[in-house]
Protein backbone atom coordinates (compact mmCIF):
# COMPACT_ATOMS: atom_id res chain seq x y z
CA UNK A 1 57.17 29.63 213.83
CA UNK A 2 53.75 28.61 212.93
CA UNK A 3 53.30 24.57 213.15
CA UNK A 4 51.60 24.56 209.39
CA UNK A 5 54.57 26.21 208.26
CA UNK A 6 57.15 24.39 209.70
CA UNK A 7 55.35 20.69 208.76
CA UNK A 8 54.73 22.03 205.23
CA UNK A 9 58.57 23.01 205.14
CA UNK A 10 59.74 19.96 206.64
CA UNK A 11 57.45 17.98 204.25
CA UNK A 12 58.95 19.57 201.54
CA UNK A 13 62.56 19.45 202.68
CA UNK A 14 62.60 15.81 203.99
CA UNK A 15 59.55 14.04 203.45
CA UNK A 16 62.31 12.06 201.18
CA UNK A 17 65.65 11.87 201.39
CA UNK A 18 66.83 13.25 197.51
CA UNK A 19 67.18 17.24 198.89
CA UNK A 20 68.88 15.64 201.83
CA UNK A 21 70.93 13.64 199.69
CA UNK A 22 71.91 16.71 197.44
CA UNK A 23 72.99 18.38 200.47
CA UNK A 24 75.24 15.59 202.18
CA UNK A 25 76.71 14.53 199.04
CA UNK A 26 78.41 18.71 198.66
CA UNK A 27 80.25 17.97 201.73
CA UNK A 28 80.99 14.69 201.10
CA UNK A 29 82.62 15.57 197.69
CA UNK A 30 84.29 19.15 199.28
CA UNK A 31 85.12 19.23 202.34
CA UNK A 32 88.79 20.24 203.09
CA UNK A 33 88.56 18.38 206.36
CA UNK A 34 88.82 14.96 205.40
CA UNK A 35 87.48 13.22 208.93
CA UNK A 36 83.78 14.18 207.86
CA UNK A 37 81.08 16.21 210.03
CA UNK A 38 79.10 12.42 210.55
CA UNK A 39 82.52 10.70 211.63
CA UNK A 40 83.71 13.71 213.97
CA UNK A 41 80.19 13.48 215.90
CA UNK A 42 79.98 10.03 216.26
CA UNK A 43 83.84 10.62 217.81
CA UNK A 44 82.28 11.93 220.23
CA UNK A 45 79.68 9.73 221.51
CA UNK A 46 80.79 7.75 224.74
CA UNK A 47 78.16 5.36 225.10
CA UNK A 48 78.76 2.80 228.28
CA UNK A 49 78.82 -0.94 227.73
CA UNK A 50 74.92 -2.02 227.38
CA UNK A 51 73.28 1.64 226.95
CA UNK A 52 69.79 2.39 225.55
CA UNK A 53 70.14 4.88 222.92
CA UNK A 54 67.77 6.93 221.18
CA UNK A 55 68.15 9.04 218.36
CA UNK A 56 65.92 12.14 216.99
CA UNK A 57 65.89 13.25 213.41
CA UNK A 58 67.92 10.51 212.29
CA UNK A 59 67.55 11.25 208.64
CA UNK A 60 68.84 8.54 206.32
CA UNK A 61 70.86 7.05 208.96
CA UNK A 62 73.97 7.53 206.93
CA UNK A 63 75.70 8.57 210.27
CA UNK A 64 75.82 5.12 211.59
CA UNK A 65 76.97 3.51 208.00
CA UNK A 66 79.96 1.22 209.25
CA UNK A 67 79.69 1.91 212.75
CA UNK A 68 79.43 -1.77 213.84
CA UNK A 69 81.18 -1.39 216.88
CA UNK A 70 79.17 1.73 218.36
CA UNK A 71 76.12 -0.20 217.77
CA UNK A 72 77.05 -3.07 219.65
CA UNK A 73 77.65 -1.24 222.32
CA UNK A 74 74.10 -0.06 222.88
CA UNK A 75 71.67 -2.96 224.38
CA UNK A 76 69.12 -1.04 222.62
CA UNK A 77 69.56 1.85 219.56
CA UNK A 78 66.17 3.58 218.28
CA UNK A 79 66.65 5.48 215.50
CA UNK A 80 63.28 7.70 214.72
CA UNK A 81 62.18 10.76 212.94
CA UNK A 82 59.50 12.80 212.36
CA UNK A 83 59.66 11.97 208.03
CA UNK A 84 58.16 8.61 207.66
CA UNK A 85 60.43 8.32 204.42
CA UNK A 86 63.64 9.09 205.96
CA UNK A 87 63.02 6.30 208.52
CA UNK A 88 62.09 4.10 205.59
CA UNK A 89 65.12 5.79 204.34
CA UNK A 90 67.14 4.46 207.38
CA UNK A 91 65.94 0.72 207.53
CA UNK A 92 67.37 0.81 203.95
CA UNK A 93 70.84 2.24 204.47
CA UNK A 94 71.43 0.28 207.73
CA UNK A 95 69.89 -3.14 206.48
CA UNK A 96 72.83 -5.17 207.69
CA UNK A 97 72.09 -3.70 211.11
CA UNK A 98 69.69 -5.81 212.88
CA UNK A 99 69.79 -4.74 216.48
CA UNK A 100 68.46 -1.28 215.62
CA UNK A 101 65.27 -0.27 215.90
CA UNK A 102 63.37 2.62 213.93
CA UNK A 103 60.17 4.68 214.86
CA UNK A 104 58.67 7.90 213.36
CA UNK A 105 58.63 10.21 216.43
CA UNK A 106 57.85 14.34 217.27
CA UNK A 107 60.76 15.30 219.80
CA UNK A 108 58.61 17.27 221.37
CA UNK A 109 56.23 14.49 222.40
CA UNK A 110 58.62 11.55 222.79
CA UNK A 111 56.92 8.17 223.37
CA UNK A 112 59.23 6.60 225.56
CA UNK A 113 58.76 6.36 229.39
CA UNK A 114 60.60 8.62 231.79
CA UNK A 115 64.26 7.90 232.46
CA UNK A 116 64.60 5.41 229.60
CA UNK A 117 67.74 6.20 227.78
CA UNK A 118 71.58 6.46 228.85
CA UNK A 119 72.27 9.03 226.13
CA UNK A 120 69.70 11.12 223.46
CA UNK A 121 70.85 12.21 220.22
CA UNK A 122 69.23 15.26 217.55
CA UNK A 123 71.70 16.76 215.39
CA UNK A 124 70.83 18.95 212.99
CA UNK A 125 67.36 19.51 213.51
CA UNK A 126 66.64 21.30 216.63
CA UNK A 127 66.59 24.84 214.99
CA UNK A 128 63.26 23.23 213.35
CA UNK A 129 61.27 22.35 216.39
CA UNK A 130 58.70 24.88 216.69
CA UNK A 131 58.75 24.71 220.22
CA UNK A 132 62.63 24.16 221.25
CA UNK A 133 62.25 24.51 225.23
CA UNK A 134 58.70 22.20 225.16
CA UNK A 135 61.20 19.76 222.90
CA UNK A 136 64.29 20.12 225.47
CA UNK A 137 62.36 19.18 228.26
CA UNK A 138 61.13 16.20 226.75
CA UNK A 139 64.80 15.11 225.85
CA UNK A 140 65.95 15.78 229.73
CA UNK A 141 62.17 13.66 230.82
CA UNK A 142 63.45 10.47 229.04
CA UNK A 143 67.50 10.90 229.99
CA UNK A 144 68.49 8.65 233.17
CA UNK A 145 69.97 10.93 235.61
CA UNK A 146 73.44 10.42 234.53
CA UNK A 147 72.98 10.78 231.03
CA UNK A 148 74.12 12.68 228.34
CA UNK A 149 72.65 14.68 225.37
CA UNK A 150 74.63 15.26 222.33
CA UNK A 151 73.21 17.46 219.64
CA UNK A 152 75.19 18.96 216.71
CA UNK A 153 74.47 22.41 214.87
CA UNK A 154 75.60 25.04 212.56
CA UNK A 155 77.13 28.72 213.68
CA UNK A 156 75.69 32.12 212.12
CA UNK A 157 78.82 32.62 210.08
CA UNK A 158 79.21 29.73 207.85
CA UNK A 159 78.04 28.69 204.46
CA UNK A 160 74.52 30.16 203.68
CA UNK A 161 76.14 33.90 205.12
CA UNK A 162 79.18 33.54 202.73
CA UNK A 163 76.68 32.46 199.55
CA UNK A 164 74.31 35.60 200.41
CA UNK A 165 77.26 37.93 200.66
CA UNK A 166 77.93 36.82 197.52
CA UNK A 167 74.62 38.18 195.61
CA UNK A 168 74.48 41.23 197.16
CA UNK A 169 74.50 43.62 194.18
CA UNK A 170 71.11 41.50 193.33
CA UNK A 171 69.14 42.88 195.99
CA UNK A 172 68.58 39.84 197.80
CA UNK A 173 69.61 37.87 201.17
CA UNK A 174 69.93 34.80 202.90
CA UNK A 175 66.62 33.57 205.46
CA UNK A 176 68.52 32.10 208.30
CA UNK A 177 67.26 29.81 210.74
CA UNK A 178 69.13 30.86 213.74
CA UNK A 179 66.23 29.12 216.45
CA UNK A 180 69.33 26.88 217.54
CA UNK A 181 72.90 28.12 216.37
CA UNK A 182 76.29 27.46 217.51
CA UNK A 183 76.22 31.17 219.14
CA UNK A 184 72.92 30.80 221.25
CA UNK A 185 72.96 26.89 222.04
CA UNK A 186 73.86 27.12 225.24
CA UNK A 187 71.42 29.51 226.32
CA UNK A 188 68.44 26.70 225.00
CA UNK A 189 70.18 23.98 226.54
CA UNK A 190 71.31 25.32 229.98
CA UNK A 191 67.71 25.48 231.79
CA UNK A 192 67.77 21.49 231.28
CA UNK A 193 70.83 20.31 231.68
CA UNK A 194 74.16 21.43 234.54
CA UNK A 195 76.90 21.04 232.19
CA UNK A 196 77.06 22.02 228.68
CA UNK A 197 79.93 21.80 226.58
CA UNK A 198 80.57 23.06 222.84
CA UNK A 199 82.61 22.10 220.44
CA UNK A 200 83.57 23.10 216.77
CA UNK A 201 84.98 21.75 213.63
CA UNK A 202 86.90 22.78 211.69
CA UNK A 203 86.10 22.67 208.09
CA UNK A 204 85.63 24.03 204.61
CA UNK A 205 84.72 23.71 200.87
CA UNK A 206 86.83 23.51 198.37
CA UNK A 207 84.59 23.45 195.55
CA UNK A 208 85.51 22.83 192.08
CA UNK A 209 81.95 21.93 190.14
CA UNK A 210 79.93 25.06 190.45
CA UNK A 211 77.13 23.30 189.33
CA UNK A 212 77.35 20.95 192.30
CA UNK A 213 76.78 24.59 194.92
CA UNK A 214 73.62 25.78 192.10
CA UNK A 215 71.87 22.29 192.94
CA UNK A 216 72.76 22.68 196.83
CA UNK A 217 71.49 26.22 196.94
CA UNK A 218 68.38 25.28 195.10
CA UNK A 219 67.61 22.35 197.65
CA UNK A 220 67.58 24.86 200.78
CA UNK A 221 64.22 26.38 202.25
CA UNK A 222 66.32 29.06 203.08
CA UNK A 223 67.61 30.61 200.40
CA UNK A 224 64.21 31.69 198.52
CA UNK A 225 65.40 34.99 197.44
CA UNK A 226 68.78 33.76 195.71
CA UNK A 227 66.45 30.95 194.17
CA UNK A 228 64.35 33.27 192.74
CA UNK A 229 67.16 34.31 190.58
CA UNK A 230 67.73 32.51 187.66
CA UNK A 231 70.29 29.42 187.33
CA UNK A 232 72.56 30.90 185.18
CA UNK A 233 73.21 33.99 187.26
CA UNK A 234 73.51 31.71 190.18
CA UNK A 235 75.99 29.89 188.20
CA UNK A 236 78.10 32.91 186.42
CA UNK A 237 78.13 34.83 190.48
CA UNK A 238 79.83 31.64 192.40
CA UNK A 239 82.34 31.02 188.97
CA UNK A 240 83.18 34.78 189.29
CA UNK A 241 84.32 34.37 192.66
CA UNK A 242 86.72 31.16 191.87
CA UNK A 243 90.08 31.50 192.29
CA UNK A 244 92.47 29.28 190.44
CA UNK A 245 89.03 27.03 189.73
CA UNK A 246 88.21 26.94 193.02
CA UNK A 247 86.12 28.60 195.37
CA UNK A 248 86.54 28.25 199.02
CA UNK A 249 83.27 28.84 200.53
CA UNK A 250 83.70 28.50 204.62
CA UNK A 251 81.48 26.60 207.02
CA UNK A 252 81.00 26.70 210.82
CA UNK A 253 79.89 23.39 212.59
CA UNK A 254 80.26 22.19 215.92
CA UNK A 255 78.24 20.43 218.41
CA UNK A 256 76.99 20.67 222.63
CA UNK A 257 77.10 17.63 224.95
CA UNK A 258 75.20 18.20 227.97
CA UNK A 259 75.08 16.08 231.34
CA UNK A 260 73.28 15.78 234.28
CA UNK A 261 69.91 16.55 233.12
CA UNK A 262 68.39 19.18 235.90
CA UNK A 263 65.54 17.63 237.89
């Protein structure tokens, strides 16, 4: 992945938080499993009493919306990114939060000293670091020795797959990011860290508003060839596929949580 590429992309895709937006507010409105992706990860974390917490790629922040009590817990939270707007973005959605502090930060040169943190968070966003393993390391450099690294992803066989599969008579196909996937997560993440444990969720869409899947597909980077097709094909394809007005378009999350960063 060439590092003009990937900035430009990431300019494009997040530089402000309305594609983001587009695509949160699809699962927010469709998802069959009615615990949400952003409440099932934060499930997870297991912070102790008084831990120093830093976050990469923390987007809009929407994932610690109404999570007083996890925040309290952490004698310091740092919530950064590498999108100036989204961490303006952040500041805004967690206003009531004052304990939390924000930065714009590259994970692969993280300016914090070594050892600093009891856990590390980066979901979403590790398939874009153009170098993972330079990226890893610095995650594992600023992890005390008995902490833990929690970092959420998608699978190969989820929504983006489905959608392509869908066009196929149109001669084109999906561009999938699979630099960090449910299916070869573990292989990144076990150089750094001795234990590394996945887990999935268990979800789906249930979507009713076609036009609600046209603006999501036309808000991904990686989908070009399906976006180079007009709207209203777009739009007729998915409808021809619903079943009783819905169509049931499967997804494949889960996330790793790795301990005892290797020295």
């Amino acid at each position: 992945m060439g590092s003009l590429t990937d900035s430009n992309i990431l300019a494009s895709q997040y530089g402000t938080s309305d594609k983001l937006n587009t695509r949160i507010s699809i699962h927010d409105k469709y998802s069959t499993n009615k615990q949400g992706f952003g409440s099932w990860i934060t499930d997870h974390y297991q912070f102790p009493e008084g831990a120093s917490v830093l976050e990469l790629g923390c987007g809009t922040g929407s994932m610690w919306k109404g999570k007083h009590g996890l925040i309290s817990r952490c004698s310091a939270l740092i919530l950064t990114d590498f999108s100036e707007g989204m961490v303006n973005q952040a500041k805004e959605t967690l206003n009531t939060e004052s304990t939390i502090e924000y930065r714009t930060a590259d994970i692969q040169a993280i300016p914090f000293p070594d050892h600093s943190f009891d856990a590390v968070i980066a979901n979403m966003m590790l398939y874009h670091v153009p170098d993972l393993a330079k990226g890893l390391q610095e995650v594992r450099r600023v992890l005390k020795e008995d902490g833990t690294f929690y970092c959420a992803t998608f699978g190969e066989n989820g929504m983006m797959e489905y959608i392509g599969s869908l066009f196929t008579d149109y001669g084109v196909g999906t561009s999938i990011n699979t630099n960090f996937t449910l299916q070869n997560g573990k292989e990144a993440l076990s150089p750094f860290f001795t234990d590394v444990e996945k887990d999935l969720y268990e979800d789906s869409l249930a979507v009713t508003e076609v036009e609600d899947l046209v603006d999501y597909i036309f808000s991904l980077s990686g989908m070009t060839d399906l976006r180079s097709l007009p709207r209203d094909t777009v739009r007729s394809v998915l409808a021809s596929h619903m079943k009783d007005g819905v169509l049931l378009v499967p997804k494949e999350y889960g996330m790793f949580i790795c301990r005892s960063p290797k020295a």
